[in-house]
Protein backbone atom coordinates (compact mmCIF):
# COMPACT_ATOMS: atom_id res chain seq x y z
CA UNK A 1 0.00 0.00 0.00
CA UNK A 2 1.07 3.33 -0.69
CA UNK A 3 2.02 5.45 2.23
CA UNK A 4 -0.15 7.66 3.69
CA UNK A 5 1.42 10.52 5.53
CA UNK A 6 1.15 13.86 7.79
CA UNK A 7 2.81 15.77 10.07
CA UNK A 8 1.26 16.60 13.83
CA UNK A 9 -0.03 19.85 11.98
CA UNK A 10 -2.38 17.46 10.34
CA UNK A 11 -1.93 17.48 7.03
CA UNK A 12 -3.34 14.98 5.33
CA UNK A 13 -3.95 12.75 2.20
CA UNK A 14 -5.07 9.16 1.06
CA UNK A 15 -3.46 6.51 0.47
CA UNK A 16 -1.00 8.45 -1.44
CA UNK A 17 2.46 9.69 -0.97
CA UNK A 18 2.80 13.47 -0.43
CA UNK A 19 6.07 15.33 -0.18
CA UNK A 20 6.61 17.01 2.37
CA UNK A 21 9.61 19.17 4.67
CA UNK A 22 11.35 17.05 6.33
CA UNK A 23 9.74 15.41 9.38
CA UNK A 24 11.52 15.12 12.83
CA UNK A 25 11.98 12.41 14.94
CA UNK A 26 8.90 14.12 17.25
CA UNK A 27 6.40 13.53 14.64
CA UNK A 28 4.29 10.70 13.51
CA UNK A 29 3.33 9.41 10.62
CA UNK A 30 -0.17 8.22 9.54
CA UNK A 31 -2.28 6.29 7.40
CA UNK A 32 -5.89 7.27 6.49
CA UNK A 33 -8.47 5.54 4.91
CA UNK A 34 -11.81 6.60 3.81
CA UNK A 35 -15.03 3.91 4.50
CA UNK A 36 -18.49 5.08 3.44
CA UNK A 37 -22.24 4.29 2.38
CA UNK A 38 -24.44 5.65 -0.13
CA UNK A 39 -28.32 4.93 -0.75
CA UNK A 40 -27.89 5.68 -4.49
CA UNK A 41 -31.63 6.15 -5.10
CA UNK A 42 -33.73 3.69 -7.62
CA UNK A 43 -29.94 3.23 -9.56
CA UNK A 44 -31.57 0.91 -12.32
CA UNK A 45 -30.79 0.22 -15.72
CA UNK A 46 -33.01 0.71 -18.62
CA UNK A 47 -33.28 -3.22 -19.65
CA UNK A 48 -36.60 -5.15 -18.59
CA UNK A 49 -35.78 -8.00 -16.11
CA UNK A 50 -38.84 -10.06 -16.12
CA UNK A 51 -37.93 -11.34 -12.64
CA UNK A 52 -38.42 -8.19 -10.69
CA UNK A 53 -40.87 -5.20 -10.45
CA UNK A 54 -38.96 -2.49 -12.39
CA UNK A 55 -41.34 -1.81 -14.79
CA UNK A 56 -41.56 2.07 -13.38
CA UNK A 57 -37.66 2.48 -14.62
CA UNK A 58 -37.95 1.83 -18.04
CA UNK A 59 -38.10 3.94 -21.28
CA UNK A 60 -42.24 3.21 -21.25
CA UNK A 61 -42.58 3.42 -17.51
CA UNK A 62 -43.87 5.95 -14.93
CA UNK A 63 -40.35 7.67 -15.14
CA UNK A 64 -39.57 7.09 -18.52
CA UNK A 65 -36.21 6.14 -17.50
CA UNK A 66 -34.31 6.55 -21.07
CA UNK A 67 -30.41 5.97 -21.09
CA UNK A 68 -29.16 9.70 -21.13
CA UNK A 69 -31.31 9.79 -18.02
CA UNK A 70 -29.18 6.82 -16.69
CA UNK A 71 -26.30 7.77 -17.79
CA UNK A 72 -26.92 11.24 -16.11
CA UNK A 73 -27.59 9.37 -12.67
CA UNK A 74 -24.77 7.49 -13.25
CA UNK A 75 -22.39 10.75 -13.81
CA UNK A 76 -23.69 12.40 -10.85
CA UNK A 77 -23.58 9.33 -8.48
CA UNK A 78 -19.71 8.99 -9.77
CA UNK A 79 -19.23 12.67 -9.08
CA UNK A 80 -20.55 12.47 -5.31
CA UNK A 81 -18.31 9.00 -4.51
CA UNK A 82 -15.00 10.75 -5.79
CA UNK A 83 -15.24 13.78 -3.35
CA UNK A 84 -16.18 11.70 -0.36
CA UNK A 85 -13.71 12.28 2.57
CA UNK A 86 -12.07 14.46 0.01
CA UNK A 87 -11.32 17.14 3.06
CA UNK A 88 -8.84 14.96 4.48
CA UNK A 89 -8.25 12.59 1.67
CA UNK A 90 -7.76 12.05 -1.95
CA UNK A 91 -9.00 9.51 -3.99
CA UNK A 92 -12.78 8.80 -3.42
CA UNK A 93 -13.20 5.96 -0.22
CA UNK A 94 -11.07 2.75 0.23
CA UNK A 95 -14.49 0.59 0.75
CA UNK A 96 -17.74 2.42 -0.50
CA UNK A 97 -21.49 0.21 0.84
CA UNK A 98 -24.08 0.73 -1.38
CA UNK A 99 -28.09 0.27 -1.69
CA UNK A 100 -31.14 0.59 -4.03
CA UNK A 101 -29.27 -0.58 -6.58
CA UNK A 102 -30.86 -2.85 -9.76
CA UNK A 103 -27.94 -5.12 -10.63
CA UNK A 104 -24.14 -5.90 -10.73
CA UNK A 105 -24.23 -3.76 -14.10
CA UNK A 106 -25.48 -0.67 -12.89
CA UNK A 107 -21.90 -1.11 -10.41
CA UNK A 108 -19.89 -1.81 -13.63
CA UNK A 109 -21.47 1.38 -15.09
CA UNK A 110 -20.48 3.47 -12.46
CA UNK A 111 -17.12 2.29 -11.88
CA UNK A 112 -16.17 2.45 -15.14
CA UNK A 113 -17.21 5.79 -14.79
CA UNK A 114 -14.93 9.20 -14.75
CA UNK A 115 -13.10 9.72 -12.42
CA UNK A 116 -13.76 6.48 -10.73
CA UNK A 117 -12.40 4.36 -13.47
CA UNK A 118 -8.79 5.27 -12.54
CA UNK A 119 -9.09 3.94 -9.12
CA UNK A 120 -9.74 0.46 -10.29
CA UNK A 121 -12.48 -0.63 -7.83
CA UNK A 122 -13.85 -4.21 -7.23
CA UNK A 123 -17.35 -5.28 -7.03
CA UNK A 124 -19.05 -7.28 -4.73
CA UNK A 125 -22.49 -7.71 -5.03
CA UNK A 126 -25.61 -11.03 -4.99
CA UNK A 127 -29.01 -10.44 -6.29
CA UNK A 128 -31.59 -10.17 -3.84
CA UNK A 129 -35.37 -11.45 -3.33
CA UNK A 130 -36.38 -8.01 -2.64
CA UNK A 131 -39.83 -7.86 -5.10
CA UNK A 132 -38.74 -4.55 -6.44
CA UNK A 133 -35.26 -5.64 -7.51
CA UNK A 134 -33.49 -3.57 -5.38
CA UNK A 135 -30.33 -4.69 -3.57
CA UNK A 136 -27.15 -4.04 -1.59
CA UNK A 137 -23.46 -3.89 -3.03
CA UNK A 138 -19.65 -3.03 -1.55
CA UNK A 139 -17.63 -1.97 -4.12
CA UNK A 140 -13.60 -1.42 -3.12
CA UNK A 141 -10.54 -0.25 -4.49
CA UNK A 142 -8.46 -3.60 -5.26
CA UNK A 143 -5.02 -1.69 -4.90
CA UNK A 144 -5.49 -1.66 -1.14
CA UNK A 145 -8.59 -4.07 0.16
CA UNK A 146 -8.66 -7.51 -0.81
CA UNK A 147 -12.29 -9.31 -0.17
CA UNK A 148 -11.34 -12.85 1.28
CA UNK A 149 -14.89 -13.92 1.86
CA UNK A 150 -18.30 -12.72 1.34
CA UNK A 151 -22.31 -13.78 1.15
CA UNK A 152 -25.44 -12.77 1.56
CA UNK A 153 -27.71 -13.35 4.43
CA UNK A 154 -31.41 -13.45 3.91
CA UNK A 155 -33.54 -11.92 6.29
CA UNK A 156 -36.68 -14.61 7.28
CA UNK A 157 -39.29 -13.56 9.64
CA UNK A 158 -41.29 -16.89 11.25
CA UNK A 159 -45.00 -15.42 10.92
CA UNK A 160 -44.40 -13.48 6.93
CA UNK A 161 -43.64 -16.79 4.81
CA UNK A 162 -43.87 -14.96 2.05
CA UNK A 163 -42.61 -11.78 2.79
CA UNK A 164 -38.68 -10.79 1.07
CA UNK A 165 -36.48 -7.73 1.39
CA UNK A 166 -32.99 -6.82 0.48
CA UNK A 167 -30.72 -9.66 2.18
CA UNK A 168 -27.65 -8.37 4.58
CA UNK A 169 -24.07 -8.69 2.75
CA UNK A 170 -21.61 -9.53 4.59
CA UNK A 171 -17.95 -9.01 3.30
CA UNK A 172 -14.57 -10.32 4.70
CA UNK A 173 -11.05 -8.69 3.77
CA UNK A 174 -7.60 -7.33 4.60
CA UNK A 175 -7.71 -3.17 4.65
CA UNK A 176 -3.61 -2.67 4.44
CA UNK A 177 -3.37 -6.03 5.69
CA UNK A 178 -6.04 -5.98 7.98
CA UNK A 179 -8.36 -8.18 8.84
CA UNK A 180 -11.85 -6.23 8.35
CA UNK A 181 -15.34 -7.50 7.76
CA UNK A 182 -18.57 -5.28 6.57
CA UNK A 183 -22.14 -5.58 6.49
CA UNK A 184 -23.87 -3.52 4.35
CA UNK A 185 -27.78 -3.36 4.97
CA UNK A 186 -30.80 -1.82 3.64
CA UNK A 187 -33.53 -2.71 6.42
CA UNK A 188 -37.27 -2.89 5.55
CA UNK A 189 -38.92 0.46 4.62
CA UNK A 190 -41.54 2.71 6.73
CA UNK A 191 -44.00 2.25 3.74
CA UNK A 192 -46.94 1.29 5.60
CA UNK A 193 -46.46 3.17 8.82
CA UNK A 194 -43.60 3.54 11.06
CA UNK A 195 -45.42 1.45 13.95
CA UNK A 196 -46.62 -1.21 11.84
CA UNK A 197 -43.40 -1.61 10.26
CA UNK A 198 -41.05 -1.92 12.96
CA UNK A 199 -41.35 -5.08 13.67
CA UNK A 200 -39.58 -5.73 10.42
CA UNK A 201 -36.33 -3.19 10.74
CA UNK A 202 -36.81 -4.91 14.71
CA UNK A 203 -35.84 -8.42 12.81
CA UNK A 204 -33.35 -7.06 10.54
CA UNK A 205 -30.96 -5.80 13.54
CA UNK A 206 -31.19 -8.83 15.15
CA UNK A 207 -30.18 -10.84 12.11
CA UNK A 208 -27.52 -7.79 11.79
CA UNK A 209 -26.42 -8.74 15.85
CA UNK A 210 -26.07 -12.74 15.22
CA UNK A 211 -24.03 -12.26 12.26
CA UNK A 212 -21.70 -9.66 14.41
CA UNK A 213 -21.63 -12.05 17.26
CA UNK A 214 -20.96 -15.09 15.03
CA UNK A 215 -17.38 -12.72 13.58
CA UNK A 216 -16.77 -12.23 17.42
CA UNK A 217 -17.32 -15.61 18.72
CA UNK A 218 -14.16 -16.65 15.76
CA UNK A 219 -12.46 -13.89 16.85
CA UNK A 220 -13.01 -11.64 19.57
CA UNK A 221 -11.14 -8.79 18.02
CA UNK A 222 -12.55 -9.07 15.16
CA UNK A 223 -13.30 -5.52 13.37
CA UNK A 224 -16.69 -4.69 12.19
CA UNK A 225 -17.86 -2.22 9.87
CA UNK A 226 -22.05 -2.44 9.97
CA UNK A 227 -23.16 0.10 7.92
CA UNK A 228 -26.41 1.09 5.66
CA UNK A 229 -29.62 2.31 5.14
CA UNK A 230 -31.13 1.01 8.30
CA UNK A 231 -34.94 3.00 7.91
CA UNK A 232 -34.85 3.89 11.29
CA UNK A 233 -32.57 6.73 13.50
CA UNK A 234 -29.82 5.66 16.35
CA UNK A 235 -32.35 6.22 18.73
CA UNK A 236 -34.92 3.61 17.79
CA UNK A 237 -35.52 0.69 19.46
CA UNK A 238 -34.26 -1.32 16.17
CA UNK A 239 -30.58 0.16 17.05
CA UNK A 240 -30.77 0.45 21.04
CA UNK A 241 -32.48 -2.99 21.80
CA UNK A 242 -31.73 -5.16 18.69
CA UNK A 243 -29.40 -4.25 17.47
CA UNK A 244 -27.47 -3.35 21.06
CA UNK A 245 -25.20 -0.42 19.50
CA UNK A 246 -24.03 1.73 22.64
CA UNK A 247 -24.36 5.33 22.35
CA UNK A 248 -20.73 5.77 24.53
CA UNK A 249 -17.26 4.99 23.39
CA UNK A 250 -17.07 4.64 27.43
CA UNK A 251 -19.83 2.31 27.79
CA UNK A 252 -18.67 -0.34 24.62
CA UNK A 253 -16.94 -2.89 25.90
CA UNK A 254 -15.06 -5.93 24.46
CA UNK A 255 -18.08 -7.69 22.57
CA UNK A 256 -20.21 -4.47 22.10
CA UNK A 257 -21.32 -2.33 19.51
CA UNK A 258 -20.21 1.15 19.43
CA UNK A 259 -22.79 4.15 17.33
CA UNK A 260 -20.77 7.22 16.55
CA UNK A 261 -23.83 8.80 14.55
CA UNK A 262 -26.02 8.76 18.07
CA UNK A 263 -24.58 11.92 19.27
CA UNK A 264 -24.49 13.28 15.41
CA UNK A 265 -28.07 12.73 16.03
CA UNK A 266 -29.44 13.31 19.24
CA UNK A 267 -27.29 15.97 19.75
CA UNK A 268 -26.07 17.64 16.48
CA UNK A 269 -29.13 17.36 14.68
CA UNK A 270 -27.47 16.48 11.42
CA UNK A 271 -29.31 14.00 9.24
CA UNK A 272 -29.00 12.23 5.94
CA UNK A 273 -32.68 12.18 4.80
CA UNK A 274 -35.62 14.94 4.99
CA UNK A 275 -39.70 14.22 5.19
CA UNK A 276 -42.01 16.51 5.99
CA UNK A 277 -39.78 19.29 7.05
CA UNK A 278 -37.98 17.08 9.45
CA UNK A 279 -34.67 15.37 9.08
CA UNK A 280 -33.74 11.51 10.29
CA UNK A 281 -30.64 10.04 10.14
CA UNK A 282 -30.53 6.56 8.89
CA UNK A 283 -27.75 5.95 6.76
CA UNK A 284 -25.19 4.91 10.04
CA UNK A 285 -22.23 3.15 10.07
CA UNK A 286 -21.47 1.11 13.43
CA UNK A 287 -18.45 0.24 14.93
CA UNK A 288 -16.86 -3.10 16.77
CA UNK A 289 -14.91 -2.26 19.88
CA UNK A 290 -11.82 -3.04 18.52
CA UNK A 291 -11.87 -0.01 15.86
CA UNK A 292 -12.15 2.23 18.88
CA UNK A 293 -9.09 3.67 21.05
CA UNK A 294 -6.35 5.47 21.02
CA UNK A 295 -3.74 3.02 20.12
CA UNK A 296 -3.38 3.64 16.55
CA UNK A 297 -0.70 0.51 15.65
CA UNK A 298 -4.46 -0.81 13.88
CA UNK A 299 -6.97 0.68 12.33
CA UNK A 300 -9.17 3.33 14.77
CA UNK A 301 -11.92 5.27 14.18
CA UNK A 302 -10.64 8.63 13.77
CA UNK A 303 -13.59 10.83 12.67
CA UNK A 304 -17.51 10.36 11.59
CA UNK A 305 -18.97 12.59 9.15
CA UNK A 306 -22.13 13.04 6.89
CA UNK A 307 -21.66 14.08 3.42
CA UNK A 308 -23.41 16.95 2.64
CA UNK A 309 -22.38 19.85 0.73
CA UNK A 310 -24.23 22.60 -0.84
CA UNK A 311 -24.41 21.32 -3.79
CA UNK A 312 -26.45 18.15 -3.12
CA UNK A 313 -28.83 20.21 -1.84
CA UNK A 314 -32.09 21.51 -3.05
CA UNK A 315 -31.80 25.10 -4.08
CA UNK A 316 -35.35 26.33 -4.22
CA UNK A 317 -38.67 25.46 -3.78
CA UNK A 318 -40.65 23.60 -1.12
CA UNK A 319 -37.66 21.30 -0.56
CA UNK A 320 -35.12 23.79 0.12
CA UNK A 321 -32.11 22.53 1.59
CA UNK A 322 -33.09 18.72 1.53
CA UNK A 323 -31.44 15.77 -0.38
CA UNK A 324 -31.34 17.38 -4.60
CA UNK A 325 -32.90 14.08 -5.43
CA UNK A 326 -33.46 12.25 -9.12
CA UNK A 327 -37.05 12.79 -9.05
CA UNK A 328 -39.39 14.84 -7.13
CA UNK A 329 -43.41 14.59 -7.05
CA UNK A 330 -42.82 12.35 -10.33
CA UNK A 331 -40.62 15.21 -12.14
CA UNK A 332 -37.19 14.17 -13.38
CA UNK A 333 -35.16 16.85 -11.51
CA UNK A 334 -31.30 15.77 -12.98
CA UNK A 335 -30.02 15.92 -8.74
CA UNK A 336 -28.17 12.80 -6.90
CA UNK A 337 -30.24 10.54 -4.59
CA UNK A 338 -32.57 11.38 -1.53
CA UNK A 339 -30.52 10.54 1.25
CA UNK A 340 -26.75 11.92 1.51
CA UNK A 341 -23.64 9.42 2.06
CA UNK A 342 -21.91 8.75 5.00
CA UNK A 343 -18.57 8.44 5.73
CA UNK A 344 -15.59 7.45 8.58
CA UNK A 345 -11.65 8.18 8.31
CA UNK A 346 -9.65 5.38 10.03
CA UNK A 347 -6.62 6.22 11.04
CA UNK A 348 -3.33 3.95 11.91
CA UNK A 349 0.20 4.90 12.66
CA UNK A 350 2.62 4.27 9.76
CA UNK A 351 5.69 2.38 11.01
């Protein structure tokens, strides 16, 4: 892996060698890396697949979804991911979760995409029962993660035989030689009502839990990345209860889960999503304990951040300074997706 470096005056980059005076004995040096997730918004391709409901996204559907429409979502989607974590790194993130996406082509597309393209990322991504054809996905840059292991887990619920939603991927690998794992979810939708529907995202966390605490019980260091669109905030009983993710660096201990986007939330008020003039945040990414600390030899969390700048942001209208999404009300308004990405920096000591 390239070297990563910067000087106690933090300057920094990514995964990329920067020249700079020469550094004393006094001063560290560091890696960073960039780990993020992106609802991409209704990503689908323009091709019929008889197999799923997208009949809305095609040329003769409800959006008429025509290719330079695609390709225009696939531009701007490619645009966003490249300036993620750009403040303190450069070259888009290391590991990138992804949801509400058709197919593995729609990934192709974008990665092939400039300026992705010249950052040569990997795909890894299953179809999912989900009815409407949307799944999950984890695509990586190959020059510095290297997937050992992945699958999908299917979420079943005893008393809905019938019932499907996105399944929960769950991806092994070595991050700069690493050993790193990451679930990327999308949990069940509010359609329906909140109320009624909880029950379902309740499920999903505790699938989300066993599959942690199956990584843990190989290896109780084990690092976990758990990160996605989870349909409900850190607050909900989903997170707190099922899921078990701790609020408190100081209350996480060694086979906990540790929620940096609770205080973002509860406190902060920052969000990733807006509805009805009031914002939620549930695109999170949740931490094991052992990415936590302050001894940087491995990977730590080093910062938590949500992505959104000005300009993926409505600019007038009623939804002023909410997610610029692909359509609004039916319209085809050429904007991003209706949730904004989220994002962490690890951050380990170069030796």
């Amino acid at each position: 892996m390239n070297n990563c470096l910067y000087k106690v005056s933090l300057a920094f980059s990514f995964f990329l060698l920067i020249n700079f005076q020469q550094v004393t004995a006094q001063e560290k040096q560091y890696r960073l890396g960039c780990i993020a997730f992106y609802n991409l918004e209704n990503l689908f391709d323009t091709v019929n697949d008889p197999n799923i409901n997208d009949e809305e996204f095609l040329p003769t559907g409800k959006y008429e979804w025509t290719g330079p429409k695609y390709l225009h979502k696939i531009k701007n989607m490619a645009e966003v991911i490249s300036q993620i974590g750009d403040e303190l790194v450069k070259g888009g993130p290391v590991i990138l979760g992804v949801s509400e996406i058709e197919n593995r082509k729609v990934l192709e597309d974008l990665i092939a995409t400039p300026p992705l393209n010249k950052f040569s990322y990997g795909i890894v991504h299953y179809d999912s029962p989900d009815k409407r054809g949307v799944d999950v996905g984890l695509i990586y840059q190959t020059a510095h993660f290297r997937v050992t292991a992945s699958k999908a887990v299917p979420l079943r619920v005893a008393d809905r035989p019938d019932w499907t939603t996105r399944d929960q991927l769950v991806v092994s690998g070595l991050l700069d030689n690493e050993p790193i794992h990451v679930i990327v979810n999308h949990w069940p939708s509010r359609s329906g009502g909140e109320q009624e529907t909880a029950p379902l995202r309740q499920a999903a966390a505790s699938l989300c839990r066993m599959i942690a605490d199956s990584l843990l019980k190989l290896d109780p260091n084990a690092r976990i990345i758990i990160m996605g669109d989870l349909n409900d905030n850190p607050t909900d009983i989903s997170l707190v209860k099922n899921l078990k993710a701790k609020e408190s660096i100081n209350n996480t201990g060694p086979n906990d889960l540790y929620n940096p986007m609770y205080k973002m939330y509860k406190q902060e008020g920052l969000g990733s999503l807006a509805y009805r003039d009031s914002w939620s945040l549930f695109d999170q990414i949740i931490l094991s304990k052992s990415l936590l600390g302050d001894d940087r030899s491995t990977f730590k969390l080093y910062k938590t951040k949500v992505f959104n700048r000005p300009f993926l942001t409505q600019k007038e209208g009623a939804f002023t300074g909410y997610p610029f999404r692909t359509y609004a009300g039916g319209v085809f308004m050429g904007g991003y997706s209706d949730h904004f990405p989220v994002y962490i920096f690890l951050i380990k000591e170069k030796k």
